[in-house]
Protein backbone atom coordinates (compact mmCIF):
# COMPACT_ATOMS: atom_id res chain seq x y z
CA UNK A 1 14.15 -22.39 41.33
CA UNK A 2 17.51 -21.13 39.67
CA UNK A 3 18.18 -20.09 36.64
CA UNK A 4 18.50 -21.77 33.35
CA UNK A 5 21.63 -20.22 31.27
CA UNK A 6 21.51 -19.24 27.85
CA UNK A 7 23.92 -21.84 26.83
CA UNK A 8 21.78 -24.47 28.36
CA UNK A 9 18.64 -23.15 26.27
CA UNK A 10 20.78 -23.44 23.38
CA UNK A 11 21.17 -26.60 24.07
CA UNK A 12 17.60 -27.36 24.92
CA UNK A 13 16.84 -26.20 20.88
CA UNK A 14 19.66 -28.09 19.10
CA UNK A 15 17.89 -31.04 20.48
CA UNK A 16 14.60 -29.81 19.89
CA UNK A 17 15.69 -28.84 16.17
CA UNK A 18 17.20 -32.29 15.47
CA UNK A 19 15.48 -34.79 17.40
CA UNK A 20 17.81 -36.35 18.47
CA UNK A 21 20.45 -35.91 21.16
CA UNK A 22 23.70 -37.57 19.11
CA UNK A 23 22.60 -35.05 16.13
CA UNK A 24 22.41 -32.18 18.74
CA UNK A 25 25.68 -32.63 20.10
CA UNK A 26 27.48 -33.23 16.66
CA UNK A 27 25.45 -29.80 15.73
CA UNK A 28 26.88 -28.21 18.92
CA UNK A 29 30.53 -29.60 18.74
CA UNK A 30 30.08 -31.26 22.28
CA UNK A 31 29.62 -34.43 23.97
CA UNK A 32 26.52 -36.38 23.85
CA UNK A 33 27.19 -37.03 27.92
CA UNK A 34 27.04 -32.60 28.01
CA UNK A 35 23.90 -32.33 25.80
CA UNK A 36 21.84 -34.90 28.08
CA UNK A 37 23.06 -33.42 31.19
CA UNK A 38 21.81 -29.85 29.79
CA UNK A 39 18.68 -31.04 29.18
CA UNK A 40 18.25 -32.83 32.59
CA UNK A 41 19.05 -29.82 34.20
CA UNK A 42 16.84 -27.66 32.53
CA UNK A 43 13.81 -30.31 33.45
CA UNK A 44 15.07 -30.55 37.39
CA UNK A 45 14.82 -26.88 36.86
CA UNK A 46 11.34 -26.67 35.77
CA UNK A 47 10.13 -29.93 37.38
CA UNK A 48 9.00 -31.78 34.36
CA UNK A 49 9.99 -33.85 31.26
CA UNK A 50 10.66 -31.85 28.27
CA UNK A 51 11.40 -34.82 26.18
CA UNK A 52 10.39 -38.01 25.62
CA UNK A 53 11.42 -41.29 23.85
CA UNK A 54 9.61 -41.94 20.17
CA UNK A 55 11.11 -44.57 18.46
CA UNK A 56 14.72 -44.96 17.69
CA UNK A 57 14.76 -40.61 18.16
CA UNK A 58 12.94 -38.15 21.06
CA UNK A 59 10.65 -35.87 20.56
CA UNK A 60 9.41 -33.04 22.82
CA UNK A 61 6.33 -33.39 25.03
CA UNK A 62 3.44 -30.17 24.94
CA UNK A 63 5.69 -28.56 28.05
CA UNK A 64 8.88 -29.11 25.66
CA UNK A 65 7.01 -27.49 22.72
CA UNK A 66 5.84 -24.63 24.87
CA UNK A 67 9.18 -23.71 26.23
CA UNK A 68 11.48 -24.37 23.39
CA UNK A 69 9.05 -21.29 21.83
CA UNK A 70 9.91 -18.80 24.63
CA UNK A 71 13.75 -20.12 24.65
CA UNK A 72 13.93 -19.02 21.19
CA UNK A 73 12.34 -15.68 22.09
CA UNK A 74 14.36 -14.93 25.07
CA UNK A 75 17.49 -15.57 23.64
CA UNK A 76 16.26 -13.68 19.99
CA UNK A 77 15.44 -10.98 22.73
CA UNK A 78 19.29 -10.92 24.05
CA UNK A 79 20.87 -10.78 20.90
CA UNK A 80 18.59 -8.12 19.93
CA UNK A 81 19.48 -6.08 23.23
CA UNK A 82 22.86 -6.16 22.62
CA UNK A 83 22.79 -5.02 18.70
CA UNK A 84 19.95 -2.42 20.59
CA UNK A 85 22.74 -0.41 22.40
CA UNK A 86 25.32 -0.68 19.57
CA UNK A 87 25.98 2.04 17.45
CA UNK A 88 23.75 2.13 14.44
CA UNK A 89 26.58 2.72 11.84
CA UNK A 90 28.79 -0.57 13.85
CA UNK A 91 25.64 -2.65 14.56
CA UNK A 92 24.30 -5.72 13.20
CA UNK A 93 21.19 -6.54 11.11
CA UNK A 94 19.44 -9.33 10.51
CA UNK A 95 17.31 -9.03 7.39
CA UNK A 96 14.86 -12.33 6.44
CA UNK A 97 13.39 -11.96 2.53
CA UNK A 98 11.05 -14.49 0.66
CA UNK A 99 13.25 -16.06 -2.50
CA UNK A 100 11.62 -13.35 -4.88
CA UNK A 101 12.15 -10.53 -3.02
CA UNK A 102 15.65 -11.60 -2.50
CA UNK A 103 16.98 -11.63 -5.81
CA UNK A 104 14.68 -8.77 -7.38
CA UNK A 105 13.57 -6.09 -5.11
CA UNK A 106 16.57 -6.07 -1.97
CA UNK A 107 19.83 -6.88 -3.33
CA UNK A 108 20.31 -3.48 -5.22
CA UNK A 109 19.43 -1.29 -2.36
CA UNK A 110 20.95 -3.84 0.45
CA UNK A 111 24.53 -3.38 -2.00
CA UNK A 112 24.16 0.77 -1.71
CA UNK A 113 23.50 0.28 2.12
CA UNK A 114 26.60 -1.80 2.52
CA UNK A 115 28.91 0.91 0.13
CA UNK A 116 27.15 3.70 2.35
CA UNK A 117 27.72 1.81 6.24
CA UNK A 118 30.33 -0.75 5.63
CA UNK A 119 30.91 -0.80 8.95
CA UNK A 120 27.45 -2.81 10.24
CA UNK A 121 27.58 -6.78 10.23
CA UNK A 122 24.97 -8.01 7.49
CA UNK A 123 23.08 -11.15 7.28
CA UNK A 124 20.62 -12.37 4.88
CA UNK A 125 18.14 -15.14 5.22
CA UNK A 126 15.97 -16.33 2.58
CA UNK A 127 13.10 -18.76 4.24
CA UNK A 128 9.18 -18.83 3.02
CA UNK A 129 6.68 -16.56 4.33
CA UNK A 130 5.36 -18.20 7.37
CA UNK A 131 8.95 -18.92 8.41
CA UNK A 132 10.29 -15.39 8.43
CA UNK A 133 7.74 -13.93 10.06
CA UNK A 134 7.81 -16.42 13.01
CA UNK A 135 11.67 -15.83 13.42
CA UNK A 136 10.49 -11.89 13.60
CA UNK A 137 8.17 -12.82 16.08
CA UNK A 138 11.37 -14.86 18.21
CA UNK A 139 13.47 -11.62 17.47
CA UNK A 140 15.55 -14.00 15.54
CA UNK A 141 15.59 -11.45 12.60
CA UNK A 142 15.27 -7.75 12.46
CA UNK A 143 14.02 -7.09 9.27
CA UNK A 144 11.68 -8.46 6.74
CA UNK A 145 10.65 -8.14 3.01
CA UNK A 146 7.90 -9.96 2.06
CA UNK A 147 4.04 -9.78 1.77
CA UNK A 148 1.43 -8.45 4.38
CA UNK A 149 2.16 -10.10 7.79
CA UNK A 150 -0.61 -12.24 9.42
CA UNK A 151 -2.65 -9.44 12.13
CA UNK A 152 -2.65 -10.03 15.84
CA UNK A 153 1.58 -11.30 15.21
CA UNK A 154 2.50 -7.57 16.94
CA UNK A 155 4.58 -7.37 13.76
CA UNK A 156 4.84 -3.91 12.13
CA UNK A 157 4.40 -2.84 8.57
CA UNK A 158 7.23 0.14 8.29
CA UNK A 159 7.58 0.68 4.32
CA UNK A 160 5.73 -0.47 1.08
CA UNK A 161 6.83 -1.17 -2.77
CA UNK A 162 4.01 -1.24 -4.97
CA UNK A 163 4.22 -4.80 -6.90
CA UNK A 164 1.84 -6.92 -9.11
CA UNK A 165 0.83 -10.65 -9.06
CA UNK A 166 0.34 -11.97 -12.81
CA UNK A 167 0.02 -14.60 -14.92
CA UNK A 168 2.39 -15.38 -17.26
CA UNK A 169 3.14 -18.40 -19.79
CA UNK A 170 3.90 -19.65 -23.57
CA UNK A 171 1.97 -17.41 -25.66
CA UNK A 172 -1.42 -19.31 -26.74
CA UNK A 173 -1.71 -20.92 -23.19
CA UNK A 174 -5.17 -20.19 -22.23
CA UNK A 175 -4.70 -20.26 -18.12
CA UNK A 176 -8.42 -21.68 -17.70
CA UNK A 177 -7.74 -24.67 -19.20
CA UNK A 178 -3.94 -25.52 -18.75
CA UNK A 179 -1.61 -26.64 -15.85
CA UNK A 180 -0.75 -24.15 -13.06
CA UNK A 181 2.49 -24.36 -11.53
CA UNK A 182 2.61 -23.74 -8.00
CA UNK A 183 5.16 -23.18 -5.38
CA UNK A 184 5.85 -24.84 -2.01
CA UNK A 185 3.71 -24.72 0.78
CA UNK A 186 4.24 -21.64 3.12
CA UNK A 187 4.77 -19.23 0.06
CA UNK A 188 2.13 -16.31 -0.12
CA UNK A 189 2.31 -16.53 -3.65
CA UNK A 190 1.09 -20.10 -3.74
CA UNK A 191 -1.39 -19.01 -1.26
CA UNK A 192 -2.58 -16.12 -3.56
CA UNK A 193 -3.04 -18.73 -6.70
CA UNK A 194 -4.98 -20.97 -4.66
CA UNK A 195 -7.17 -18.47 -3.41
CA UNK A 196 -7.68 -16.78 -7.17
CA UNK A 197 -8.32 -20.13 -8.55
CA UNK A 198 -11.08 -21.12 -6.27
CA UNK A 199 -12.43 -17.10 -6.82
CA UNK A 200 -12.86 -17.87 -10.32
CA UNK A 201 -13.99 -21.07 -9.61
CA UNK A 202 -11.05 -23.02 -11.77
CA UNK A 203 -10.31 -26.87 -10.58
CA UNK A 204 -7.14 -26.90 -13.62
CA UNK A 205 -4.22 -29.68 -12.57
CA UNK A 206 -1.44 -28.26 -10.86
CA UNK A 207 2.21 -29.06 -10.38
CA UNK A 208 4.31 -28.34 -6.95
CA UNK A 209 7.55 -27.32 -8.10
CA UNK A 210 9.92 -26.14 -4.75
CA UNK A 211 11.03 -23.19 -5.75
CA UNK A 212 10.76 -19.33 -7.44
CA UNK A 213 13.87 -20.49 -10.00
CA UNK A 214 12.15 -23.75 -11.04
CA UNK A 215 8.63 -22.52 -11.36
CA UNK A 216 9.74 -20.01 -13.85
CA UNK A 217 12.03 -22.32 -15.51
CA UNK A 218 8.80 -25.14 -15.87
CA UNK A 219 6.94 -22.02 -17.47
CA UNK A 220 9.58 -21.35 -20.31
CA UNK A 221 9.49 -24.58 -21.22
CA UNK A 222 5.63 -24.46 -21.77
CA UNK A 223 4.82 -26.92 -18.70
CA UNK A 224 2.33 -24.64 -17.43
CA UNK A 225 1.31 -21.00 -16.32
CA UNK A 226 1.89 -19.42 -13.10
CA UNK A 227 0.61 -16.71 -10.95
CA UNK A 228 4.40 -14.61 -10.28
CA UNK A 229 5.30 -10.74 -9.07
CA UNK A 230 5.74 -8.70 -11.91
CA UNK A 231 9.02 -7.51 -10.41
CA UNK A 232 10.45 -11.43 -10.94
CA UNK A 233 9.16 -11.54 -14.50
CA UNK A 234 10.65 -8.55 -16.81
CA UNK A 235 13.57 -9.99 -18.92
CA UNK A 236 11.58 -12.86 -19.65
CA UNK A 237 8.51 -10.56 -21.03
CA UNK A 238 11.49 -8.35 -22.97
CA UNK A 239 13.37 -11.52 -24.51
CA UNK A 240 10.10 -13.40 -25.17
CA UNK A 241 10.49 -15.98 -23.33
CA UNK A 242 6.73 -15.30 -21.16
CA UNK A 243 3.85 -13.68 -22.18
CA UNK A 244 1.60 -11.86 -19.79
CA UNK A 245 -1.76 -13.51 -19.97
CA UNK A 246 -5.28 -11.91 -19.57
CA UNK A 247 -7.47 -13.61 -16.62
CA UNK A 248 -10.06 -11.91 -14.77
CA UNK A 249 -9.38 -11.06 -11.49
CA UNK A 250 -5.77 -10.16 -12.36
CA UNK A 251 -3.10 -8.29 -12.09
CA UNK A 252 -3.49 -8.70 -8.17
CA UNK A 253 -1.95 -5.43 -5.71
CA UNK A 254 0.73 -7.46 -3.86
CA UNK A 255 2.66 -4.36 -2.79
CA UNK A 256 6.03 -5.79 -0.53
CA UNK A 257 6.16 -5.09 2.95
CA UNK A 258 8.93 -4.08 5.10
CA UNK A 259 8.57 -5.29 8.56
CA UNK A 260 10.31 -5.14 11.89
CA UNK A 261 9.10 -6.06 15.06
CA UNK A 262 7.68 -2.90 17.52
CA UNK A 263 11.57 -2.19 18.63
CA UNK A 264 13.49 -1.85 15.88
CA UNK A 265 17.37 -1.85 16.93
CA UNK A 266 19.69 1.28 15.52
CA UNK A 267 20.75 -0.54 12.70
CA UNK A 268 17.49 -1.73 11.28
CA UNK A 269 15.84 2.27 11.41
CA UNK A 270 19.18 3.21 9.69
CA UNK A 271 18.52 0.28 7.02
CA UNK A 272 14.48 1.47 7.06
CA UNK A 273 15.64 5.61 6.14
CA UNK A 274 17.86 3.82 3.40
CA UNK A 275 14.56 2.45 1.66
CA UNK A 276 13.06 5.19 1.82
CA UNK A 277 15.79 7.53 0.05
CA UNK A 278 15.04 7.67 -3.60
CA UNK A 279 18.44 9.19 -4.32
CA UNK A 280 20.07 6.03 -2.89
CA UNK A 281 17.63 3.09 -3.68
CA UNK A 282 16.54 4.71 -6.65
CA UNK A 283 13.51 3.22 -8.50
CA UNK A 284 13.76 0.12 -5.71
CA UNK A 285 12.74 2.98 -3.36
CA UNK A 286 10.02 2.57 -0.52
CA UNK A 287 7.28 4.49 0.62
CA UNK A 288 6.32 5.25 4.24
CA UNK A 289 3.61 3.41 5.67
């Protein structure tokens, strides 16, 4: 059997991402007639059909699924050997965050890190939970800043921040009885509510909003109360505009996690020491785990 190029699995996951092989080839910049004839290959390669007609679009068969997994590992592996033998200072890094972590905990310390090593190539991803931590698992991302990852991923936790979940709201709201807003599925914090309401044995209506910005906004404007890290919360307690509210069971220890996969390139220890320096990161500092 020869080999399949990394070009070709490329390929192979446009069409997987978009379903479709016109889509794929307008995503790649190339010729329908090129995508198909990647694919094709790849299945005389492997002797078997990776895709298969559904409707108007394809869609992969169980083979497809399995090996469009382990093309995005292998070629998450090759990127991640060549950043690997790079310089750390003239590397690259690859750093995935969950929407609150982005704009409250990482941008002050990932802003010091780019005055102190201007020199590494930066990229910033922000994706839910679940998301992140399965492009860590592909090697599609070095880095990640977000909750405890799921056990048995091989996924390790480097550095903590403590942090608080809480509930916050229009003064008066009284959280057993009123709306809680939530946010989109795949988002620990959603997870977290769910999981306290159902502790305290709570059944209140909820409302899906789709993200960190608009779930805060609904609570200023009295729609509901929501369960939030304390880091996302304190202008809004200073102006006025939220009130903490008592509820048993809370505040809840969500400490963030920073998490790499067990090969960390150059680039992403350098970034990990950074944390960890209180006289660069200041109070955003980490601790060692």
């Amino acid at each position: 059997m020869g080999m399949v190029s990394a070009a070709r699995m490329q390929t192979f996951l446009a069409v997987a991402r978009q379903g479709s092989i016109r889509r794929a080839a307008a995503e790649l910049h190339i010729t329908e007639a090129a995508v198909s004839a990647a694919v094709a290959h790849i299945e005389k390669q492997l002797s078997t059909e990776l895709i298969a007609k559904a409707g108007r679009g394809i869609a992969l068969t169980e083979a497809g699924r399995i090996y469009a997994e382990y093309c995005r590992g292998i070629l998450g592996l090759m990127q991640e050997a060549q950043a690997a033998v790079r310089r750390a200072e003239t590397g690259r890094l690859r750093i995935g965050v969950v929407a609150t972590a982005g704009e409250y905990v990482l941008l002050r310390p990932l802003a010091s890190f780019r005055r102190r090593f201007p020199g590494i190539e930066l990229s910033l991803s922000v994706q839910p939970r679940d998301v992140l931590f399965l492009e860590l698992q592909h090697h599609e991302t070095d880095l990640v800043i977000a909750g405890r990852p799921p056990r048995d991923t091989g996924l390790v936790v480097r550095a903590r921040r403590p942090s608080s979940l809480v509930v916050v709201g229009l003064p008066g709201l009284d959280p057993r009885q009123t709306t809680w807003l939530l946010r989109g599925r795949g988002s620990g914090t959603r997870e977290a509510t769910l999981s306290l309401l159902d502790r305290l044995q709570l059944e209140p209506p909820t409302l899906t909003l789709g993200s960190h910005g608009a779930v805060l906004a609904a609570a200023r404007e009295g729609l509901g109360v929501t369960l939030i890290h304390s880091d996302a919360i304190s202008k809004d307690i200073d102006n006025g505009a939220l009130r903490i509210l008592p509820l048993e069971g809370t505040p809840l220890d969500r400490p963030w996690h920073a998490i790499t996969s067990r090969t960390p390139t150059p680039a992403t220890r350098l970034f990990l020491t950074h944390l960890l320096d209180p006289g660069e990161v200041g109070p955003d500092v980490f601790d060692s785990h």
